[in-house]
C-alpha atoms as a PDB file:
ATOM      1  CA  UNK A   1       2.616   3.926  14.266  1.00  0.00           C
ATOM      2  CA  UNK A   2       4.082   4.261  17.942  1.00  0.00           C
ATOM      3  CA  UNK A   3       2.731   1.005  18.973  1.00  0.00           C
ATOM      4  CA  UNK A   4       4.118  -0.991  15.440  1.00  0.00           C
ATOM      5  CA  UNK A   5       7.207   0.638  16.771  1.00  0.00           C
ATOM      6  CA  UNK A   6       7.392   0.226  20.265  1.00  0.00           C
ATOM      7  CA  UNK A   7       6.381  -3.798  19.057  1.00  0.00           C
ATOM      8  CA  UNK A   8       8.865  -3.794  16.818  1.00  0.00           C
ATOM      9  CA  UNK A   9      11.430  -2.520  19.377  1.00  0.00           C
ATOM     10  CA  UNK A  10      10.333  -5.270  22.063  1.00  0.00           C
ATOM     11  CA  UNK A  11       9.555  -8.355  19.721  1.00  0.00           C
ATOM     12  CA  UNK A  12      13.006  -7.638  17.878  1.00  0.00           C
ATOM     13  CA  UNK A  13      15.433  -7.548  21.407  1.00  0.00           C
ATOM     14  CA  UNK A  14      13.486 -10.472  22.663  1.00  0.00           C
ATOM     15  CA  UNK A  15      13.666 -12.670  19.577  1.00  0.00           C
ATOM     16  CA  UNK A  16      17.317 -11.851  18.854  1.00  0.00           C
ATOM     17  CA  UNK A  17      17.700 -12.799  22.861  1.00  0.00           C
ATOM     18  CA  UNK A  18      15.698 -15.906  22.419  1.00  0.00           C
ATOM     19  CA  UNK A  19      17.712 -16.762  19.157  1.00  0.00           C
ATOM     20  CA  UNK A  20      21.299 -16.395  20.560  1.00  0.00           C
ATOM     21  CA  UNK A  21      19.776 -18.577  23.809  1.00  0.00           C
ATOM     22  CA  UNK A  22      18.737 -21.158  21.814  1.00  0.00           C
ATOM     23  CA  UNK A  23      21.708 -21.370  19.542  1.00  0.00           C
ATOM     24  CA  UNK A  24      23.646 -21.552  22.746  1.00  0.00           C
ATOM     25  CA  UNK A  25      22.251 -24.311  24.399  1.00  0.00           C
ATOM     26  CA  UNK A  26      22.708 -27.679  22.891  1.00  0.00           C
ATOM     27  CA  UNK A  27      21.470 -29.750  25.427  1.00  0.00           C
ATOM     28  CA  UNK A  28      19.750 -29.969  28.938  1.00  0.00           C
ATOM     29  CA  UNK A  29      19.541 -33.404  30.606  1.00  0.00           C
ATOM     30  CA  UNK A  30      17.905 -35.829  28.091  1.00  0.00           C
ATOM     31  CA  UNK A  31      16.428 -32.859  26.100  1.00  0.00           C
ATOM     32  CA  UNK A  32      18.789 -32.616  22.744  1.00  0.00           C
ATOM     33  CA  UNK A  33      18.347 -28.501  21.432  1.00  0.00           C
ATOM     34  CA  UNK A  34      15.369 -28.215  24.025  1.00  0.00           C
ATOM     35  CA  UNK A  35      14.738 -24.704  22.761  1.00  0.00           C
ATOM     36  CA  UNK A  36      13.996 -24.769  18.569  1.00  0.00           C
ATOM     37  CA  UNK A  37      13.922 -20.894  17.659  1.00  0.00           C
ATOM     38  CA  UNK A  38      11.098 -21.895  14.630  1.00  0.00           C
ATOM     39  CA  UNK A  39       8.916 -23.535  16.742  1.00  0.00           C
ATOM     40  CA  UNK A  40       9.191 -20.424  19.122  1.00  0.00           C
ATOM     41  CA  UNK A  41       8.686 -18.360  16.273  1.00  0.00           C
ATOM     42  CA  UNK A  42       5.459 -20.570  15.334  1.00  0.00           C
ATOM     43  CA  UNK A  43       4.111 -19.808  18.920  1.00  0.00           C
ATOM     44  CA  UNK A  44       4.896 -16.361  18.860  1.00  0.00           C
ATOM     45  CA  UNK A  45       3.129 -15.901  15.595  1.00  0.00           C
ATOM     46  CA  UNK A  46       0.037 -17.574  17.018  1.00  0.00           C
ATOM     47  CA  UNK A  47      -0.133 -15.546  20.274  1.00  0.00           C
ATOM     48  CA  UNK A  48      -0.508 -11.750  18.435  1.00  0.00           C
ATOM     49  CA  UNK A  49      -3.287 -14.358  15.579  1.00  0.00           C
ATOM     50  CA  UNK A  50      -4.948 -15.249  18.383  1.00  0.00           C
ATOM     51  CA  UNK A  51      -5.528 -11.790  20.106  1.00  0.00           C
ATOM     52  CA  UNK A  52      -2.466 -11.365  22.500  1.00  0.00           C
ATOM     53  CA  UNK A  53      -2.979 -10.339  25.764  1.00  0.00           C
ATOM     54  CA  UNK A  54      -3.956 -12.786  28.629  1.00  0.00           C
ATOM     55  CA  UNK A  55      -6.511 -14.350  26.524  1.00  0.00           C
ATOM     56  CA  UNK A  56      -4.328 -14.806  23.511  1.00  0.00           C
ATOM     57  CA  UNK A  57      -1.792 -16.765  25.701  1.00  0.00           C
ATOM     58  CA  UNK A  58      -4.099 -19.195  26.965  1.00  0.00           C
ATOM     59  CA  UNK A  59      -5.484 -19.717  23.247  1.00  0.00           C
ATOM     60  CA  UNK A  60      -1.973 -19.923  21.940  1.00  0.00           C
ATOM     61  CA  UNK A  61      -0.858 -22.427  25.200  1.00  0.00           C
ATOM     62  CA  UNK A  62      -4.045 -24.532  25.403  1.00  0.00           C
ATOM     63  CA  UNK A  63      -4.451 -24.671  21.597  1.00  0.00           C
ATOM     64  CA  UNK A  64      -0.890 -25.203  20.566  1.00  0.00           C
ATOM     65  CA  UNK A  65      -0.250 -28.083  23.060  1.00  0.00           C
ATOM     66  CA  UNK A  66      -3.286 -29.588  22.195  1.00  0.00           C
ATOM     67  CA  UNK A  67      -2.411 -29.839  18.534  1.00  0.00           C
ATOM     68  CA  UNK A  68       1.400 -31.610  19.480  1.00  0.00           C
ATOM     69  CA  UNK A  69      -0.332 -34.105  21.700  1.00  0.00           C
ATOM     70  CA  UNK A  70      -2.718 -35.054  18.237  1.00  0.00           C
ATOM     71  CA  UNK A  71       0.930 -34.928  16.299  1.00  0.00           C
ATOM     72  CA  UNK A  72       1.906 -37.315  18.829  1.00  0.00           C
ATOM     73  CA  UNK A  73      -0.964 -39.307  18.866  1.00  0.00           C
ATOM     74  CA  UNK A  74      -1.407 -39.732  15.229  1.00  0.00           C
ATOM     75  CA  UNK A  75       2.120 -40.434  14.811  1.00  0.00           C
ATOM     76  CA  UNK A  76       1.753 -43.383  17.689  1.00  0.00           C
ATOM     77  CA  UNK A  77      -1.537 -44.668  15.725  1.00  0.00           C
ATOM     78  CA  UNK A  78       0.355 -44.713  12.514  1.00  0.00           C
ATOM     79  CA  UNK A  79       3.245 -46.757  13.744  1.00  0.00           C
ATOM     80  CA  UNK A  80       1.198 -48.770  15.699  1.00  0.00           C
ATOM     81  CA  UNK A  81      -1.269 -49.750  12.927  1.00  0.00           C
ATOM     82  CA  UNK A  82       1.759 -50.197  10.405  1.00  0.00           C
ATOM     83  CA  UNK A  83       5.518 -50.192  11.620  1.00  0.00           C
ATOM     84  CA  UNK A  84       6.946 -49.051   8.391  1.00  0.00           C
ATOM     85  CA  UNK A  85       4.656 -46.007   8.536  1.00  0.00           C
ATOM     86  CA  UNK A  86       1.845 -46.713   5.357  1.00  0.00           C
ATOM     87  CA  UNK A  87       1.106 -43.256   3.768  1.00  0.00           C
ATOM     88  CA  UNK A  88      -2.455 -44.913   3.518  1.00  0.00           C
ATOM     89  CA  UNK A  89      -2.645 -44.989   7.739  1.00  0.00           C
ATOM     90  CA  UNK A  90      -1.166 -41.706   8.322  1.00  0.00           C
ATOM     91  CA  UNK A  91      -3.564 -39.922   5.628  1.00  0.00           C
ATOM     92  CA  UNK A  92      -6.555 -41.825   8.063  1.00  0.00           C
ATOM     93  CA  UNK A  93      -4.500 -40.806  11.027  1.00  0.00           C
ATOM     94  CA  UNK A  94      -3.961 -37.121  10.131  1.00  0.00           C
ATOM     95  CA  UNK A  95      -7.687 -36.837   8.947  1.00  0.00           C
ATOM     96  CA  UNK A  96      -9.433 -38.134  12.187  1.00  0.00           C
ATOM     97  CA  UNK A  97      -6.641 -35.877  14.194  1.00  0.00           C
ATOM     98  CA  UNK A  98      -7.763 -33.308  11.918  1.00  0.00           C
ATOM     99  CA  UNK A  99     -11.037 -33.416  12.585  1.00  0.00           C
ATOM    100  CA  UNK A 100     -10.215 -33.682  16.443  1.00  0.00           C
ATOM    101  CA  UNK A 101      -8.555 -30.803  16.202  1.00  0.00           C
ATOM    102  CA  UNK A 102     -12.105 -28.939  14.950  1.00  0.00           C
ATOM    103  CA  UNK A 103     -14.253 -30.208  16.879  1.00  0.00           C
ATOM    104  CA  UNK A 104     -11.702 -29.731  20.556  1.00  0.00           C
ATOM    105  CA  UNK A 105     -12.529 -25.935  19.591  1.00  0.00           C
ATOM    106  CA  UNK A 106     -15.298 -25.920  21.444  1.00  0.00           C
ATOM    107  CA  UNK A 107     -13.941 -26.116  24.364  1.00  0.00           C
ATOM    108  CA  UNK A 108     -12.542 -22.388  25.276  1.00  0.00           C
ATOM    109  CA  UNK A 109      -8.864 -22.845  25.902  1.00  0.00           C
ATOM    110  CA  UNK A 110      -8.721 -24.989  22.854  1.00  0.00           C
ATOM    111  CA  UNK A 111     -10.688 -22.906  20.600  1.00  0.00           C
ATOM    112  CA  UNK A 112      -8.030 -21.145  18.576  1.00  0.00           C
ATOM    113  CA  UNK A 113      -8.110 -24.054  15.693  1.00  0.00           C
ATOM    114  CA  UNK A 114      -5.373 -22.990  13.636  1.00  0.00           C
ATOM    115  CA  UNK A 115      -3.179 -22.899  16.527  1.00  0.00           C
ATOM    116  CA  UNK A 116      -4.021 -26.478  17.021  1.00  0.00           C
ATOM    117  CA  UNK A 117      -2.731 -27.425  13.401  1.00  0.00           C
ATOM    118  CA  UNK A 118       0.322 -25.320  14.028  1.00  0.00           C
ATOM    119  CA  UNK A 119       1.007 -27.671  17.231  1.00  0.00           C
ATOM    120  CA  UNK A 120       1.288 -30.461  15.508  1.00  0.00           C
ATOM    121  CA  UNK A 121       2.659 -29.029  12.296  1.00  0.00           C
ATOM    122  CA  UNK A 122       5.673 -28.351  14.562  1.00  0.00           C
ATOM    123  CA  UNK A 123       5.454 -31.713  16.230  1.00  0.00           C
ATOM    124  CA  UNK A 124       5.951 -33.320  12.471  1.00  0.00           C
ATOM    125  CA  UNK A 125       8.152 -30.585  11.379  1.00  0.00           C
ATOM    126  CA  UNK A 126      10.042 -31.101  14.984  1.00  0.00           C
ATOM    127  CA  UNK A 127      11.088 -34.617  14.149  1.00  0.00           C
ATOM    128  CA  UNK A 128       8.404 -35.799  16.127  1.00  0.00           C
ATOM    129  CA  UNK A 129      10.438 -34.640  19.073  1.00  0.00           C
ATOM    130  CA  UNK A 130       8.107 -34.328  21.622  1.00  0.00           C
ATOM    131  CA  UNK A 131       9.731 -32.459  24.264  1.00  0.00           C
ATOM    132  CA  UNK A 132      11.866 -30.105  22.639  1.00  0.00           C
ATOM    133  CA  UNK A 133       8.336 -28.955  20.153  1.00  0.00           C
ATOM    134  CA  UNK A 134       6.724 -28.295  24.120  1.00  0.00           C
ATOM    135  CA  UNK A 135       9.165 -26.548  25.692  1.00  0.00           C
ATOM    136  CA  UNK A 136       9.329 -24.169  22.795  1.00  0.00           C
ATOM    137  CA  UNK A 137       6.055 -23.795  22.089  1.00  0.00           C
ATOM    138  CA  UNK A 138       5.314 -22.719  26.264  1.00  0.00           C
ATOM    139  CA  UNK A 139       9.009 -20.562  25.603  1.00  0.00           C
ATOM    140  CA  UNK A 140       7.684 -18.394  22.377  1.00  0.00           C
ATOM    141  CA  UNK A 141       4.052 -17.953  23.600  1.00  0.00           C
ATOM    142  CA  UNK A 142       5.577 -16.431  26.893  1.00  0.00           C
ATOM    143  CA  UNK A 143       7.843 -14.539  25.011  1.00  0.00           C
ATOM    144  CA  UNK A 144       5.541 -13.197  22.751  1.00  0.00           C
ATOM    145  CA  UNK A 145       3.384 -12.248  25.828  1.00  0.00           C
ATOM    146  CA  UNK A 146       6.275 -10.501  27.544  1.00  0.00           C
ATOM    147  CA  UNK A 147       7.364  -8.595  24.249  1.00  0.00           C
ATOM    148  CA  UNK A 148       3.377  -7.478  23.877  1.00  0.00           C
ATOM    149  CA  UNK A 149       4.051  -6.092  27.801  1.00  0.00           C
ATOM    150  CA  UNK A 150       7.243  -4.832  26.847  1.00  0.00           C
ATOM    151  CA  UNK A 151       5.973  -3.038  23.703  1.00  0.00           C
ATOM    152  CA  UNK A 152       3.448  -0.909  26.498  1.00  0.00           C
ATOM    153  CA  UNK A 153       6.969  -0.164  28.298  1.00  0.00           C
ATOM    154  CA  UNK A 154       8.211   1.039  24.987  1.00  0.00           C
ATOM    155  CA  UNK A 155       4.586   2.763  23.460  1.00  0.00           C
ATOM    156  CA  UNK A 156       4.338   4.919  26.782  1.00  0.00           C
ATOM    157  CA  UNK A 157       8.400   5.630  26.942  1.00  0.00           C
ATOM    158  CA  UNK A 158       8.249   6.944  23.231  1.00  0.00           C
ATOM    159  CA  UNK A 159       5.182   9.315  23.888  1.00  0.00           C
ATOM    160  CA  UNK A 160       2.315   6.934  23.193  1.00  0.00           C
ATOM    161  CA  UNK A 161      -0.889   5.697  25.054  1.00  0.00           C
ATOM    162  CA  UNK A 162      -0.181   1.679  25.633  1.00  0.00           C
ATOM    163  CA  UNK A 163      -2.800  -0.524  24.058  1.00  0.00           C
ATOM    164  CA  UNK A 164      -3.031  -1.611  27.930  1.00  0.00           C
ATOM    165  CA  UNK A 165      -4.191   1.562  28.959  1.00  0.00           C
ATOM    166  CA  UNK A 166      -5.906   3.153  25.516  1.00  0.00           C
ATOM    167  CA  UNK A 167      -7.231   6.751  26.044  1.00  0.00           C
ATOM    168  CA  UNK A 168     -10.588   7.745  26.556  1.00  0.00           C
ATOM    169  CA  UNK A 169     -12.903   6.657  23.871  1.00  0.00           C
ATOM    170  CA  UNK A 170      -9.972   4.677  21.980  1.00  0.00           C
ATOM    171  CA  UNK A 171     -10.218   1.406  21.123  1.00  0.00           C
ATOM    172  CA  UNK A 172      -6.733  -1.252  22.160  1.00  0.00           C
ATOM    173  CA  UNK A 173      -5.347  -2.598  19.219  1.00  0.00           C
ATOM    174  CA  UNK A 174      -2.106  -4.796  19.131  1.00  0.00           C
END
């Protein structure tokens, strides 16, 4: 129970933080709203699905981008086979990304597969704004990696063994 706690604790200050940030920021350079709290949120989510950790954030980076640059790329491929967008191309599109998607997963970094599909579910969901999805994606899987640090801060500070450092014949858990 510490550790949901000390979680808790961590993931809510940093998500509140990240929230007001983005809400704040309307635009940076070219980027319009570079920072899209749901999108965060997404990446965040797949970071603790995918293990957390060190390992987790390279699943949840590598797997995540990989999945907006197939939202991108089907998107191009649509538009490019038909200009006003055919639902007929995009279902061929989307299945032969889809199946890209799968198969990438056997490559380590990109193994996490339904990380993948949420990359370029928040590519489409995005707008198919390309560079605000990425920067939030890389902001809320290094969030979610700081709050898992963060909740060890808060597990030990409250009493607790960290899932960093479990105790002798304990297994981590996040």
């Amino acid at each position: 129970m510490r550790r949901l706690v000390a979680l808790g604790i961590s993931i809510g200050v940093l998500a509140g933080l990240f929230t007001w940030v983005a809400g704040s920021i309307t635009a940076i350079g070219s980027f319009t709203a570079p920072l899209v709290v749901w999108v965060g949120f997404a990446a965040w989510a797949v970071f603790y699905a995918a293990g957390g950790r060190t390992a987790g954030l390279v699943s949840t980076l590598g797997s995540t981008l990989s999945g907006l640059v197939w939202g991108w790329l089907i998107l191009r491929a649509t538009l490019g086979i038909s200009a006003a967008g055919s639902p007929a191309v995009l279902g061929l599109m989307v299945a032969i990304g889809a199946f890209a998607m799968c198969v990438q997963a056997g490559v380590k970094p990109l193994a996490f597969i339904p990380g993948a599909f949420v990359g370029a579910a928040c590519f489409f969901g995005n707008a198919g704004l390309f560079w605000a999805t990425a920067v939030s994606l890389v902001g809320g899987a290094l969030l979610a990696y700081v709050s898992e640090v963060l909740g060890d801060v808060v597990e030990r500070a409250l009493g607790g063994t960290s899932a960093a450092a479990p105790a002798a014949g304990e297994k981590a858990t996040a």
